[in-house]
PDB file of N, CA and C in Angstrom:
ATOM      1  N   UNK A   1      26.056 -98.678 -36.029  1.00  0.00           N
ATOM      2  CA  UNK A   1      25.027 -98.022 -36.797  1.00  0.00           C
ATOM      3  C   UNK A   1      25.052 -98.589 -38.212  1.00  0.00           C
ATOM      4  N   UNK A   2      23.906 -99.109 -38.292  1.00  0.00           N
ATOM      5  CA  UNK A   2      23.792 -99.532 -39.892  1.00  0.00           C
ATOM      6  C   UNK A   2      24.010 -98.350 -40.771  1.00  0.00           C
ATOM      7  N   UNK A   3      24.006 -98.613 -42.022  1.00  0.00           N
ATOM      8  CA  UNK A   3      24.085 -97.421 -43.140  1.00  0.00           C
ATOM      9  C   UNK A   3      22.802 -97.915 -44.096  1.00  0.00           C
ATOM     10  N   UNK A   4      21.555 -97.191 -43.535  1.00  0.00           N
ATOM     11  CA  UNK A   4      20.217 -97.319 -44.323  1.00  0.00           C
ATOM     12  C   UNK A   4      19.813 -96.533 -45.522  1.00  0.00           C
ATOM     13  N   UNK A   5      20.600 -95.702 -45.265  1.00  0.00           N
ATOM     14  CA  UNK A   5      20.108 -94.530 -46.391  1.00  0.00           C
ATOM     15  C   UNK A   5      21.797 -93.613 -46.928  1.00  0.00           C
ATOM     16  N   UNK A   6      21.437 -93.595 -48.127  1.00  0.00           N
ATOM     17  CA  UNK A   6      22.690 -92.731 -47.959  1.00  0.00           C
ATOM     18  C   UNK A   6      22.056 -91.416 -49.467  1.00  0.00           C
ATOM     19  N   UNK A   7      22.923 -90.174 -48.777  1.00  0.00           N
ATOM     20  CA  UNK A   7      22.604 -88.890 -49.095  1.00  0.00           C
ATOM     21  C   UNK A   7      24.297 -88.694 -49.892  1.00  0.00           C
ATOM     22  N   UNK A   8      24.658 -88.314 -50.962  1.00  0.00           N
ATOM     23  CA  UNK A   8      25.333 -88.406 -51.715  1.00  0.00           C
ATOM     24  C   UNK A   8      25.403 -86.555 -51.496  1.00  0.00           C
ATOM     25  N   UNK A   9      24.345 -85.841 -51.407  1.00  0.00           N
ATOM     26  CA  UNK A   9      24.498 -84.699 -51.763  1.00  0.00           C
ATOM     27  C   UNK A   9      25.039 -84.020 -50.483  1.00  0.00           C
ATOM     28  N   UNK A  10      25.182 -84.913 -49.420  1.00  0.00           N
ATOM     29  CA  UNK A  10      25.938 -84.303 -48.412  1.00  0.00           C
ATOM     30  C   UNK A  10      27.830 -84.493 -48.469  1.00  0.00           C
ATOM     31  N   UNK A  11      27.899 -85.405 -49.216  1.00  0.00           N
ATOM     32  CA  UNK A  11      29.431 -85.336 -48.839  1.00  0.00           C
ATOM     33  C   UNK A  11      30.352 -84.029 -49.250  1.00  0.00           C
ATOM     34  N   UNK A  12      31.099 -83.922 -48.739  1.00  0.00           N
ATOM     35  CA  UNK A  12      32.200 -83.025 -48.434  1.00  0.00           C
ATOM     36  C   UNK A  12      31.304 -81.678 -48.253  1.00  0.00           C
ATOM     37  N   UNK A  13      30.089 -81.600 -47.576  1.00  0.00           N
ATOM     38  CA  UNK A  13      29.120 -80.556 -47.354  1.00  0.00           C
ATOM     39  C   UNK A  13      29.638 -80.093 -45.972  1.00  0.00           C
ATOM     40  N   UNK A  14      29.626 -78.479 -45.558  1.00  0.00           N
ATOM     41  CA  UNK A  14      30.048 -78.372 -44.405  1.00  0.00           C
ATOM     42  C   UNK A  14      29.301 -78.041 -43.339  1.00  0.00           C
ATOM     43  N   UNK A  15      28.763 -78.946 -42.520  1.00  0.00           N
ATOM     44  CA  UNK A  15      27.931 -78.667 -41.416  1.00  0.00           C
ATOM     45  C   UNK A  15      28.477 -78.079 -40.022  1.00  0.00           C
ATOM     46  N   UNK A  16      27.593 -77.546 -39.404  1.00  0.00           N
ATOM     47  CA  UNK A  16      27.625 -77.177 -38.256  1.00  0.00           C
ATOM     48  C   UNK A  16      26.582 -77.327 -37.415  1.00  0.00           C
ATOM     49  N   UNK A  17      26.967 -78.349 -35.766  1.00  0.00           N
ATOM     50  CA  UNK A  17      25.979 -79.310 -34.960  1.00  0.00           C
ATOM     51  C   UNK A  17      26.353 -78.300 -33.917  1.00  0.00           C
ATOM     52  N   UNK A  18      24.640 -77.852 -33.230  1.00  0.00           N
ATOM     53  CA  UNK A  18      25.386 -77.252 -31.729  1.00  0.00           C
ATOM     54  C   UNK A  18      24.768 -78.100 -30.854  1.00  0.00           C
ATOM     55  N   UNK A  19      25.414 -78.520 -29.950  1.00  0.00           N
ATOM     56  CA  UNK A  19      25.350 -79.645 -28.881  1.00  0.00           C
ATOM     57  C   UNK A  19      25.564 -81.423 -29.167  1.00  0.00           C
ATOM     58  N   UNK A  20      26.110 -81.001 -30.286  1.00  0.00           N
ATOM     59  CA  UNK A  20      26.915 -82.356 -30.703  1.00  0.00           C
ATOM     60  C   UNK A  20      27.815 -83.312 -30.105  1.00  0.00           C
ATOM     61  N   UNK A  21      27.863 -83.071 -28.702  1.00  0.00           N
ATOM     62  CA  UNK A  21      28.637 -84.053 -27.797  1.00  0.00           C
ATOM     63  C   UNK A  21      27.905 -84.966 -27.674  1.00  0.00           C
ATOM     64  N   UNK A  22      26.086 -85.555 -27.100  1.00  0.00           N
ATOM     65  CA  UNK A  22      25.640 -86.258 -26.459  1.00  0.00           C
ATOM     66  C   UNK A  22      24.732 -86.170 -26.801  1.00  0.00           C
ATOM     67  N   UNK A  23      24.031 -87.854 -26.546  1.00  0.00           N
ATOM     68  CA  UNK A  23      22.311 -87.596 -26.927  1.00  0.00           C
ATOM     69  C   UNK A  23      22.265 -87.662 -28.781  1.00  0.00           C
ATOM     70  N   UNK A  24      21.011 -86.752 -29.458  1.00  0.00           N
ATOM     71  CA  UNK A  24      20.387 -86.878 -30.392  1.00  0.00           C
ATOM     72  C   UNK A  24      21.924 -86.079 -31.303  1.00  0.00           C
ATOM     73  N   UNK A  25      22.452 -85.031 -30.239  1.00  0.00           N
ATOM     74  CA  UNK A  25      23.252 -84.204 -31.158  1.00  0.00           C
ATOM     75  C   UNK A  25      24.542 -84.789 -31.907  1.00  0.00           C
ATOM     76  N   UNK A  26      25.137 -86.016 -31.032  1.00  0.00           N
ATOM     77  CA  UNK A  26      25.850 -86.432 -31.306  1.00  0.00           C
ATOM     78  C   UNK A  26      25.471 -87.800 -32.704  1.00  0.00           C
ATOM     79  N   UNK A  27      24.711 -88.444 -31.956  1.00  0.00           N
ATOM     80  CA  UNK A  27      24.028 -89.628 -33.528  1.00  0.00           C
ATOM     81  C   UNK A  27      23.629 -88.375 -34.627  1.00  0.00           C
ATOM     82  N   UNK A  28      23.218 -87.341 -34.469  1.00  0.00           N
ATOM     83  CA  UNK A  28      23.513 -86.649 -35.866  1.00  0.00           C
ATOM     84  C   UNK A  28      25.151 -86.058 -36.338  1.00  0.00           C
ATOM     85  N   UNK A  29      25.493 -85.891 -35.253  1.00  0.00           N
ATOM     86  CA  UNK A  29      26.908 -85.318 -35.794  1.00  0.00           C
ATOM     87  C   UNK A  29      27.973 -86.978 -36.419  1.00  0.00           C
ATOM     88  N   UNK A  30      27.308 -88.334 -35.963  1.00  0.00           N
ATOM     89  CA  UNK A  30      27.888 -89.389 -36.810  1.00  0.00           C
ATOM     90  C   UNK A  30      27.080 -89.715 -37.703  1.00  0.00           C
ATOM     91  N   UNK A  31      25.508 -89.462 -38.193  1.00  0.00           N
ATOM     92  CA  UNK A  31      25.085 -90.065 -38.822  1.00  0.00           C
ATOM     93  C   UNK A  31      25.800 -88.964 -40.446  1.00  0.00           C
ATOM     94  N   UNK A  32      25.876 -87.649 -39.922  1.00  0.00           N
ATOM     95  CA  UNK A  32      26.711 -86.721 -41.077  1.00  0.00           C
ATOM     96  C   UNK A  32      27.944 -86.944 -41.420  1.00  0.00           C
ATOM     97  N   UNK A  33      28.893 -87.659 -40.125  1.00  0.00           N
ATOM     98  CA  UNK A  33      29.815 -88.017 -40.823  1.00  0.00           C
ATOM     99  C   UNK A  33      30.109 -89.544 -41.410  1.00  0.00           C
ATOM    100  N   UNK A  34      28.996 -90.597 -41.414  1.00  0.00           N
ATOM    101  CA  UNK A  34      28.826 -91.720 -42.459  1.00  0.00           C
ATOM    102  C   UNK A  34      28.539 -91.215 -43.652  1.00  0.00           C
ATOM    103  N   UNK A  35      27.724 -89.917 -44.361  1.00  0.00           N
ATOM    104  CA  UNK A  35      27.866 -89.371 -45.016  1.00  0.00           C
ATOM    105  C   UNK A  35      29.034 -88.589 -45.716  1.00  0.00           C
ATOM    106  N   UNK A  36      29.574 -88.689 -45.209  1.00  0.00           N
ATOM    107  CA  UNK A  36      31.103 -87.896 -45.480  1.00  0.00           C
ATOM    108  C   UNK A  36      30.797 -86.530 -45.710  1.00  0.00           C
ATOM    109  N   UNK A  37      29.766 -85.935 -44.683  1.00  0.00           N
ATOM    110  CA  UNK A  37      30.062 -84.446 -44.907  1.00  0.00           C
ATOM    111  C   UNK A  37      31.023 -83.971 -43.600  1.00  0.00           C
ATOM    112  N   UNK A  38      31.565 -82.946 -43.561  1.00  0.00           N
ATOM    113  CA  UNK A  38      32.896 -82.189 -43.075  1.00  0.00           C
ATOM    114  C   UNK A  38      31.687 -81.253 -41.787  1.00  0.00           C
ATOM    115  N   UNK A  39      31.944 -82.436 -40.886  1.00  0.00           N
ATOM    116  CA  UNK A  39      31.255 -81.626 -39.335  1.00  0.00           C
ATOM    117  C   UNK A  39      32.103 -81.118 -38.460  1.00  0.00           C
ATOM    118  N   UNK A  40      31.794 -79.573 -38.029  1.00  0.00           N
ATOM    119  CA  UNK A  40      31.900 -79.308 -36.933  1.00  0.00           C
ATOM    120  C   UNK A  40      30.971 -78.717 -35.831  1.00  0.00           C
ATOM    121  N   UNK A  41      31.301 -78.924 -34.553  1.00  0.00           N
ATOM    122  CA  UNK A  41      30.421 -79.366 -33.391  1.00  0.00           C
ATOM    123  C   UNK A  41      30.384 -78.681 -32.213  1.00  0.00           C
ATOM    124  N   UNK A  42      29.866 -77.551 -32.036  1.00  0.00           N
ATOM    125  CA  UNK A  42      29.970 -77.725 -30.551  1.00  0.00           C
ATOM    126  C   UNK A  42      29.337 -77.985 -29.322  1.00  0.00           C
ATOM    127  N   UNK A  43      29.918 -77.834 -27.848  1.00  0.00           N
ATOM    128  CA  UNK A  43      29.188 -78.903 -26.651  1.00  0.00           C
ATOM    129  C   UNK A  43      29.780 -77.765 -25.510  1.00  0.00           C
ATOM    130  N   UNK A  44      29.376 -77.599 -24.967  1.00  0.00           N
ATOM    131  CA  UNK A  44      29.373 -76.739 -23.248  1.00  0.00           C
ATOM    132  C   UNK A  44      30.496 -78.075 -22.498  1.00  0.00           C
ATOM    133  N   UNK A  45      30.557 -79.211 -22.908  1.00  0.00           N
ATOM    134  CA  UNK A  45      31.094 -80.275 -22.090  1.00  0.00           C
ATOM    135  C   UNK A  45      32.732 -80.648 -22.953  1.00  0.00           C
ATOM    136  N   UNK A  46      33.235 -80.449 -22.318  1.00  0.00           N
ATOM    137  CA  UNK A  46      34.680 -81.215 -23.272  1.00  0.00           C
ATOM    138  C   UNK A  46      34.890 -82.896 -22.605  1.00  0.00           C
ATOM    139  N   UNK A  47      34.479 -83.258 -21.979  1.00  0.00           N
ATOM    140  CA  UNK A  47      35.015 -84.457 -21.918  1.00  0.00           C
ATOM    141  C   UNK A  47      34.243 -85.645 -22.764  1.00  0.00           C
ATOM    142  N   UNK A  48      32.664 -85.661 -22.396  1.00  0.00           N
ATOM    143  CA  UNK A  48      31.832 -86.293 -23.224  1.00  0.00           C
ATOM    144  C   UNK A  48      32.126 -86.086 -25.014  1.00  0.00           C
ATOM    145  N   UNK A  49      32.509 -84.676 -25.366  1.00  0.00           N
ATOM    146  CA  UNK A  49      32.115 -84.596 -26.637  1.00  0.00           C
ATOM    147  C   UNK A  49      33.726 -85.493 -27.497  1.00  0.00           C
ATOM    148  N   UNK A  50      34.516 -85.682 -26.598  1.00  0.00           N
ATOM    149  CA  UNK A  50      35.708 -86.305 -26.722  1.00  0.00           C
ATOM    150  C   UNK A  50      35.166 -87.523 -27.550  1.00  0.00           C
ATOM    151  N   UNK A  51      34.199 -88.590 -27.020  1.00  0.00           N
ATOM    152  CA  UNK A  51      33.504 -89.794 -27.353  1.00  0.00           C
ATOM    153  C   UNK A  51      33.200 -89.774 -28.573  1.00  0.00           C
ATOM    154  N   UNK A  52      31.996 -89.287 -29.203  1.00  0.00           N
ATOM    155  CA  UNK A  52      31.848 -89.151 -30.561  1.00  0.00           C
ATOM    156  C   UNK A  52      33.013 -89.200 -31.818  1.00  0.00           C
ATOM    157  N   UNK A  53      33.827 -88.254 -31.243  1.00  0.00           N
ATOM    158  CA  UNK A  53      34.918 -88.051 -31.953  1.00  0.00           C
ATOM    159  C   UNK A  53      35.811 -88.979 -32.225  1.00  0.00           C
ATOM    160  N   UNK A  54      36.096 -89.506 -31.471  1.00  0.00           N
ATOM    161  CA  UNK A  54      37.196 -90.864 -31.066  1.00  0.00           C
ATOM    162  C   UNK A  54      36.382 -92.252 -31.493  1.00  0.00           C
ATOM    163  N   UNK A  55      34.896 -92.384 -31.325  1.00  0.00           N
ATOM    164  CA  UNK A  55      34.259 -93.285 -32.098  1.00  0.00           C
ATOM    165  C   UNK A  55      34.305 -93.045 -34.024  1.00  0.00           C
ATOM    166  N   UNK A  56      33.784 -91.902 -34.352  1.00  0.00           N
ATOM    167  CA  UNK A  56      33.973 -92.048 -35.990  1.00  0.00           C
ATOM    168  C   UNK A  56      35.317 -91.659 -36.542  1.00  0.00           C
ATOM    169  N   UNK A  57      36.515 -91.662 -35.633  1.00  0.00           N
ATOM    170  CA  UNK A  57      37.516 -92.460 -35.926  1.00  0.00           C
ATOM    171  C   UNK A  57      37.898 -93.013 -36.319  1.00  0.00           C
ATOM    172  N   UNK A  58      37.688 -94.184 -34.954  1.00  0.00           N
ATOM    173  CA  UNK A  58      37.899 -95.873 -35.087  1.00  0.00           C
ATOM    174  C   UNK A  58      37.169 -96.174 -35.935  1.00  0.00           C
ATOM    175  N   UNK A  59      36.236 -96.060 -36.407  1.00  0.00           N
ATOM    176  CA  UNK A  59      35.450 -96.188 -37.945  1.00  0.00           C
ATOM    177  C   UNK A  59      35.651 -95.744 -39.176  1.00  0.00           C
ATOM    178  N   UNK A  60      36.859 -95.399 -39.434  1.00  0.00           N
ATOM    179  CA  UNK A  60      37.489 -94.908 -40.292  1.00  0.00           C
ATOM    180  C   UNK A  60      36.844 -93.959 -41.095  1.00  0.00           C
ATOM    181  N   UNK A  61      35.851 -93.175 -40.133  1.00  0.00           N
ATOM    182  CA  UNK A  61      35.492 -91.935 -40.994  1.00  0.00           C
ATOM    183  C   UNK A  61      35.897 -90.626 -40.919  1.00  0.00           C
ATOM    184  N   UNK A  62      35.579 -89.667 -41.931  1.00  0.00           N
ATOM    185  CA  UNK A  62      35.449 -88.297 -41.350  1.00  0.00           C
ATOM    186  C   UNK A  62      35.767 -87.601 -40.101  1.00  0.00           C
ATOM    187  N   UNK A  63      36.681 -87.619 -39.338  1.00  0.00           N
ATOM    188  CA  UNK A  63      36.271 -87.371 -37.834  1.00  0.00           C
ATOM    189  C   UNK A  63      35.884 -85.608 -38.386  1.00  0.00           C
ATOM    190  N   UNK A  64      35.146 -85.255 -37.150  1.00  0.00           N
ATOM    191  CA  UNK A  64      34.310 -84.197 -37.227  1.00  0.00           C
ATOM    192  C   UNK A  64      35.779 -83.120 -35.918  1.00  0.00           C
ATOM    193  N   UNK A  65      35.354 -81.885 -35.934  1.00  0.00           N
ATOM    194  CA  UNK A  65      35.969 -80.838 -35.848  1.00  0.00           C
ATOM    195  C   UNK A  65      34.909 -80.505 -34.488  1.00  0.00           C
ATOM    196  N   UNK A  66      35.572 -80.494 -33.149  1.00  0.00           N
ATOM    197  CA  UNK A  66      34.814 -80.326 -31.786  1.00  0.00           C
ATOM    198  C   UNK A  66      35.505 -79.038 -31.661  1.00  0.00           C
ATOM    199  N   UNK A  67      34.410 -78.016 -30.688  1.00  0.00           N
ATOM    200  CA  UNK A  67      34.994 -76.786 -30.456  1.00  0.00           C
ATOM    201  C   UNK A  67      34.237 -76.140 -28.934  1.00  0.00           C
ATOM    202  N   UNK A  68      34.773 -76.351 -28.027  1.00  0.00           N
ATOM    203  CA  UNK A  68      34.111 -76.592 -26.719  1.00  0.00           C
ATOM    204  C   UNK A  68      33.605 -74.957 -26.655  1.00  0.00           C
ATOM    205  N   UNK A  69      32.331 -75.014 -26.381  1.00  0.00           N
ATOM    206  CA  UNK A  69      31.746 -73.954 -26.509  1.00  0.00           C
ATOM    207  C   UNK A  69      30.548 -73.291 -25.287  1.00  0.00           C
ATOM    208  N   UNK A  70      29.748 -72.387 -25.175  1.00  0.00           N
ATOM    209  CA  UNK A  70      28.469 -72.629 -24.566  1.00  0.00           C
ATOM    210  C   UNK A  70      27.903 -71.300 -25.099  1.00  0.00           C
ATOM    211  N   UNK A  71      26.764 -71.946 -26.006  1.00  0.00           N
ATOM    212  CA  UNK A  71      26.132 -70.640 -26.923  1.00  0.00           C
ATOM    213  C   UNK A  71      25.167 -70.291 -26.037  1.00  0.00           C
ATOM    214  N   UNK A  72      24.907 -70.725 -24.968  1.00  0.00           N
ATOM    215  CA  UNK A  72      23.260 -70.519 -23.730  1.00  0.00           C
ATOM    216  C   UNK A  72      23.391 -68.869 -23.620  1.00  0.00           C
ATOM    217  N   UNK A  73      24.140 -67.806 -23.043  1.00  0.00           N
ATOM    218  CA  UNK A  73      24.435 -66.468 -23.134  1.00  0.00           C
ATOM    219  C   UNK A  73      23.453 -65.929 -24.268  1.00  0.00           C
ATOM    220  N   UNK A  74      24.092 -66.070 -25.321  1.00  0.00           N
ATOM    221  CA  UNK A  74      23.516 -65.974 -26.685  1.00  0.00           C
ATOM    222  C   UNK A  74      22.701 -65.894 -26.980  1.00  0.00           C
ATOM    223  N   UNK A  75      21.667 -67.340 -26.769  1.00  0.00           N
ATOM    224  CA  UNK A  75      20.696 -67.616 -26.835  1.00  0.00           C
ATOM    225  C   UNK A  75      19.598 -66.440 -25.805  1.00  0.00           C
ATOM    226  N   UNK A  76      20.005 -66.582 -24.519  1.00  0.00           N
ATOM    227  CA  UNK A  76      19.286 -64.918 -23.856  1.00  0.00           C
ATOM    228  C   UNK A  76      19.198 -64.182 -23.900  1.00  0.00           C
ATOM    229  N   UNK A  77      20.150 -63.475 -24.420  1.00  0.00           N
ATOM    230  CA  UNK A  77      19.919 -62.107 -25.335  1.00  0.00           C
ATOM    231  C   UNK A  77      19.102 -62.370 -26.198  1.00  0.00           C
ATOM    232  N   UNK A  78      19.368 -62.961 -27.118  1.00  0.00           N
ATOM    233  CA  UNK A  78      18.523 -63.075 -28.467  1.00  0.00           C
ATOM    234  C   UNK A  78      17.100 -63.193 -28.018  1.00  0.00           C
ATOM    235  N   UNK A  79      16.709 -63.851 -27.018  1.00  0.00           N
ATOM    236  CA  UNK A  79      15.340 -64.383 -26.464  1.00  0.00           C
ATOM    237  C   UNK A  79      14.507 -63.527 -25.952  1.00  0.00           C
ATOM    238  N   UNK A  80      15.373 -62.131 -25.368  1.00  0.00           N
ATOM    239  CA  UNK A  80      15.384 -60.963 -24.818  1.00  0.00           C
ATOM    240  C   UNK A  80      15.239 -59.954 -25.756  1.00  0.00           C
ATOM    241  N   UNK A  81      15.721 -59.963 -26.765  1.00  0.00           N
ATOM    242  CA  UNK A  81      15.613 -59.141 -28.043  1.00  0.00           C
ATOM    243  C   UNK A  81      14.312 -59.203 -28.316  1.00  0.00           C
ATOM    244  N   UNK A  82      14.115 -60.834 -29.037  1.00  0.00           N
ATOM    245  CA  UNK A  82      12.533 -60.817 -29.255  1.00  0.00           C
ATOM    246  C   UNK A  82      11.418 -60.295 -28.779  1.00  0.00           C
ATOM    247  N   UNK A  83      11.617 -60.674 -27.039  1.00  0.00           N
ATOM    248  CA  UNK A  83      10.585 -60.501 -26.020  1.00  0.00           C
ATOM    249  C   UNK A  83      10.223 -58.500 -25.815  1.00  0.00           C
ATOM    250  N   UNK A  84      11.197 -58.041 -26.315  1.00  0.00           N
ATOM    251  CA  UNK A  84      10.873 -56.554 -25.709  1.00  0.00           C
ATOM    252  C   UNK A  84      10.606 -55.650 -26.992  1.00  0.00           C
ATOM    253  N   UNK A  85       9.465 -54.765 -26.494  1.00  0.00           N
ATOM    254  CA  UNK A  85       8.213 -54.247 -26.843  1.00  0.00           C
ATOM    255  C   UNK A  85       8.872 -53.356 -27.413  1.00  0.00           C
ATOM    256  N   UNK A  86      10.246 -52.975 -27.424  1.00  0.00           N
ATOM    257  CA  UNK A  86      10.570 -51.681 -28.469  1.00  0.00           C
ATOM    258  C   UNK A  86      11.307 -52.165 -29.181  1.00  0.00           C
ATOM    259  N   UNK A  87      11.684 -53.271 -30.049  1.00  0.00           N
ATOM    260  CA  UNK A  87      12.201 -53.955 -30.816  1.00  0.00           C
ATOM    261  C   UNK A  87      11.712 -53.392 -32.508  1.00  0.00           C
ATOM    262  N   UNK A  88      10.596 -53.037 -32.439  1.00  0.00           N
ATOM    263  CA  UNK A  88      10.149 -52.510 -33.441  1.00  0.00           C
ATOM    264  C   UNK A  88      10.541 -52.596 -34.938  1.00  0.00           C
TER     265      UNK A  88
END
């Protein structure tokens, strides 16, 4: 990954990525830590989200803070909350 842009006002900023193992979640959870802000991540998957981690590493950055998780539960209730008519 090149370094095209850089955000100064993120470093040592503390983020939090949910689904940061794979895909879009993860190139953001490294593009934050070329930034040097202080990521942590979580992923429903522990083996994949292993990768990311072990890559901005070996890149001598930031490694980011993985926390094997699955917020989907959560998310249905909450979705369920919204959806019903006596929420008021």
């Amino acid at each position: 990954m090149s370094r095209s842009a850089s955000y100064p006002s993120l470093e040592d900023r503390v983020v939090f990525v949910t689904g940061g193992g794979r895909g879009i979640g993860a190139s953001i959870v490294e593009h934050l830590c070329v930034q040097r802000a202080r990521v942590a991540f979580v992923d429903i998957q522990r083996e994949p989200s292993a990768a990311p981690v072990e890559t901005i590493r070996a890149r001598k950055l930031p490694a980011p803070v993985f926390l094997p998780c699955m917020i989907h539960p959560g998310i249905t209730r909450l979705t369920r909350m919204f959806r019903s008519p006596s929420r008021g």
